[in-house]
Protein backbone atom coordinates (compact mmCIF):
# COMPACT_ATOMS: atom_id res chain seq x y z
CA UNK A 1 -14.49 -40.10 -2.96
CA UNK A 2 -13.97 -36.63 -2.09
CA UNK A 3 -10.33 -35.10 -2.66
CA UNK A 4 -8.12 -34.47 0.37
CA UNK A 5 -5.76 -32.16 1.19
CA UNK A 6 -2.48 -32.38 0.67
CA UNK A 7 -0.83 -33.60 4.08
CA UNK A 8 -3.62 -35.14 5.21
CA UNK A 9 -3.12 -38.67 7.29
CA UNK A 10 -4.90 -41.72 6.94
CA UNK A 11 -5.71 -43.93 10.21
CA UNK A 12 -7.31 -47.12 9.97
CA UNK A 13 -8.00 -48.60 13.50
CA UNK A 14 -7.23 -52.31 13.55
CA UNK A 15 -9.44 -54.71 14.99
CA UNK A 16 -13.21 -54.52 14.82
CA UNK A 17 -15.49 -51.56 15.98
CA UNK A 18 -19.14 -51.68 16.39
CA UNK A 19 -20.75 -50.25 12.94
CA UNK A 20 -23.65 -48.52 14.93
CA UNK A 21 -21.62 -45.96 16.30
CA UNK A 22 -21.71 -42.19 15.18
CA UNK A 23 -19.47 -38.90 15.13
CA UNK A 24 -19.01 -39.18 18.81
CA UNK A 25 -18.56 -42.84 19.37
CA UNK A 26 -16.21 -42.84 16.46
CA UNK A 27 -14.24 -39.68 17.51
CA UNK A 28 -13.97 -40.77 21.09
CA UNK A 29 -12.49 -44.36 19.45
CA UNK A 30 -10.22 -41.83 17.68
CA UNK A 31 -9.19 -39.90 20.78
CA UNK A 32 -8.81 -43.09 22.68
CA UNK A 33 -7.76 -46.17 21.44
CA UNK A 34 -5.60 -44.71 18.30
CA UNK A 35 -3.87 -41.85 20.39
CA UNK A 36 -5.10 -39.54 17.79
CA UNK A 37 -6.86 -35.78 17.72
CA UNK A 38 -10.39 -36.27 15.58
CA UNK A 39 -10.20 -32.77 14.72
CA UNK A 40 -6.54 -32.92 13.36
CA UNK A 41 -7.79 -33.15 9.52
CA UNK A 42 -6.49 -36.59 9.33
CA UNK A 43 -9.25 -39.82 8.20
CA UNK A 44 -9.86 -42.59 10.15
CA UNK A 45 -10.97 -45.73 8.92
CA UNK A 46 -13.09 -47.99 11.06
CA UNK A 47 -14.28 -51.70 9.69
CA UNK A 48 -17.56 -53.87 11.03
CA UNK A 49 -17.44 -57.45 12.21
CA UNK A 50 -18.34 -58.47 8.58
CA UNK A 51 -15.78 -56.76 6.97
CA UNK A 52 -18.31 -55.59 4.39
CA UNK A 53 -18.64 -52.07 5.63
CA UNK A 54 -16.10 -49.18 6.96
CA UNK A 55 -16.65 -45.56 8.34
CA UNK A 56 -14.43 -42.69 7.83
CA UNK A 57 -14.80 -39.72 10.08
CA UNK A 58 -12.91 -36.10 8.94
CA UNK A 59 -12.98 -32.78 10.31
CA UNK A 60 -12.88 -30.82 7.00
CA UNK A 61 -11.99 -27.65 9.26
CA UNK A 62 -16.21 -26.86 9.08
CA UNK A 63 -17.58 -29.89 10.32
CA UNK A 64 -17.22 -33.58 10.94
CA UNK A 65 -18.14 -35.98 8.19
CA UNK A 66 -18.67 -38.97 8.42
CA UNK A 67 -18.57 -41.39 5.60
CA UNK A 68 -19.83 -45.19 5.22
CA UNK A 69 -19.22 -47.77 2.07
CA UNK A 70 -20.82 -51.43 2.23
CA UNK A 71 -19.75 -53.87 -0.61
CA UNK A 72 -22.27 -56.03 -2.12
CA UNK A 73 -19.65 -58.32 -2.88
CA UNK A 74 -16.76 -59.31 -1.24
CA UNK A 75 -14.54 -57.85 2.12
CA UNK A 76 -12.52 -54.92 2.70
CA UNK A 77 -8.92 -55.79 3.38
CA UNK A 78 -8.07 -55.28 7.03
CA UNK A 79 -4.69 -56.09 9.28
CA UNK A 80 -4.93 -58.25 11.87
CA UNK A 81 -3.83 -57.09 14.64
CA UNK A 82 -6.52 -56.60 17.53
CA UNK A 83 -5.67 -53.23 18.39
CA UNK A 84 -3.65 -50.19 17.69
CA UNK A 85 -3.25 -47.78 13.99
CA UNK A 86 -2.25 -48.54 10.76
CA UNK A 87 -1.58 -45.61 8.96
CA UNK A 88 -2.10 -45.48 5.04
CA UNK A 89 -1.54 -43.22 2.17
CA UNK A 90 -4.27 -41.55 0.15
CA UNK A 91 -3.66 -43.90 -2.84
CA UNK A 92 -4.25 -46.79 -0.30
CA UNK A 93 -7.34 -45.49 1.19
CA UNK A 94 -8.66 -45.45 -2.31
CA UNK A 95 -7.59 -49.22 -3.21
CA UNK A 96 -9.23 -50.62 0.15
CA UNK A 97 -12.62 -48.31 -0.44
CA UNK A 98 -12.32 -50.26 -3.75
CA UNK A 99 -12.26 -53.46 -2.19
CA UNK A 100 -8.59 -53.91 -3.59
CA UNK A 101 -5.96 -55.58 -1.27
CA UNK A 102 -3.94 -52.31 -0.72
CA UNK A 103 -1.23 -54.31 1.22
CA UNK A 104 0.25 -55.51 -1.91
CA UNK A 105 -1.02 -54.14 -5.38
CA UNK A 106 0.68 -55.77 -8.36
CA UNK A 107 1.63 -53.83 -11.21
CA UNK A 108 -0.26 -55.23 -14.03
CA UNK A 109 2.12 -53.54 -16.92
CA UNK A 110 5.98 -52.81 -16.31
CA UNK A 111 7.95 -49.98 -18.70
CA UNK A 112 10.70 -50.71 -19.90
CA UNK A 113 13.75 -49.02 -20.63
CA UNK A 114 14.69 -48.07 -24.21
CA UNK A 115 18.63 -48.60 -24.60
C-alpha cells in the first residue's frame, strides 16, 4: 500500500455499499452518510456485499484515488453495525487490507523484563 501522511484519518463506512460505484458515488457516500469532507486527506474504506472486496477513496491533495483489493480467499473483517463510521488507525487499515481481524490482533511473542 502506498504510505500516508502523518495525520491522516481512516474511515471505514459500516454496513454494505454497492461495489460498482466510482469517485463520485463513493465521495458523495463520504459527504453523506459518514458526515465527512472527501477532500479532507483522510481514507475511507467501503466493503461489498461479499465481503471479499473494499474501496478506498483519498484526495492526495492532486487528485482522487481510488483504490480496490479482492481476496481470493477469505473476508475482510467488517463491524456490524448498519450504518454510521468506524474510524481506524493506519496500522489497522493495513491488518484488514491483509485480511487480518484488526479488531483484536494477538501478540504472537511477549518481551519480557530482565530483573
Amino acid at each position: 500500500m502506498i504510505g500516508l501522511p502523518v495525520g491522516t484519518r481512516v474511515w471505514l463506512a459500516a454496513g454494505l455499499t454497492d461495489m460498482r460505484r466510482g469517485f463520485d458515488g463513493l465521495a458523495a457516500l463520504a459527504q453523506g452518510a459518514l458526515a465527512q469532507d472527501p477532500f479532507s486527506g483522510h481514507v475511507f474504506v467501503f466493503r461489498g456485499r461479499r465481503g471479499d472486496i473494499v474501496k478506498l477513496l483519498w484526495w492526495d491533495g492532486q487528485g482522487m484515488c481510488l483504490f480496490a483489493k479482492r481476496l481470493e480467499k477469505g473476508r475482510f473483517v467488517w463491524p456490524q453495525a448498519d450504518a454510521g463510521a468506524v474510524s481506524l488507525t493506519p496500522a489497522q487499515l493495513s491488518m484488514l487490507l491483509e485480511g487480518i481481524d484488526w479488531r483484536m490482533p494477538v501478540r504472537t511473542w511477549q518481551p519480557t523484563l530482565a530483573a
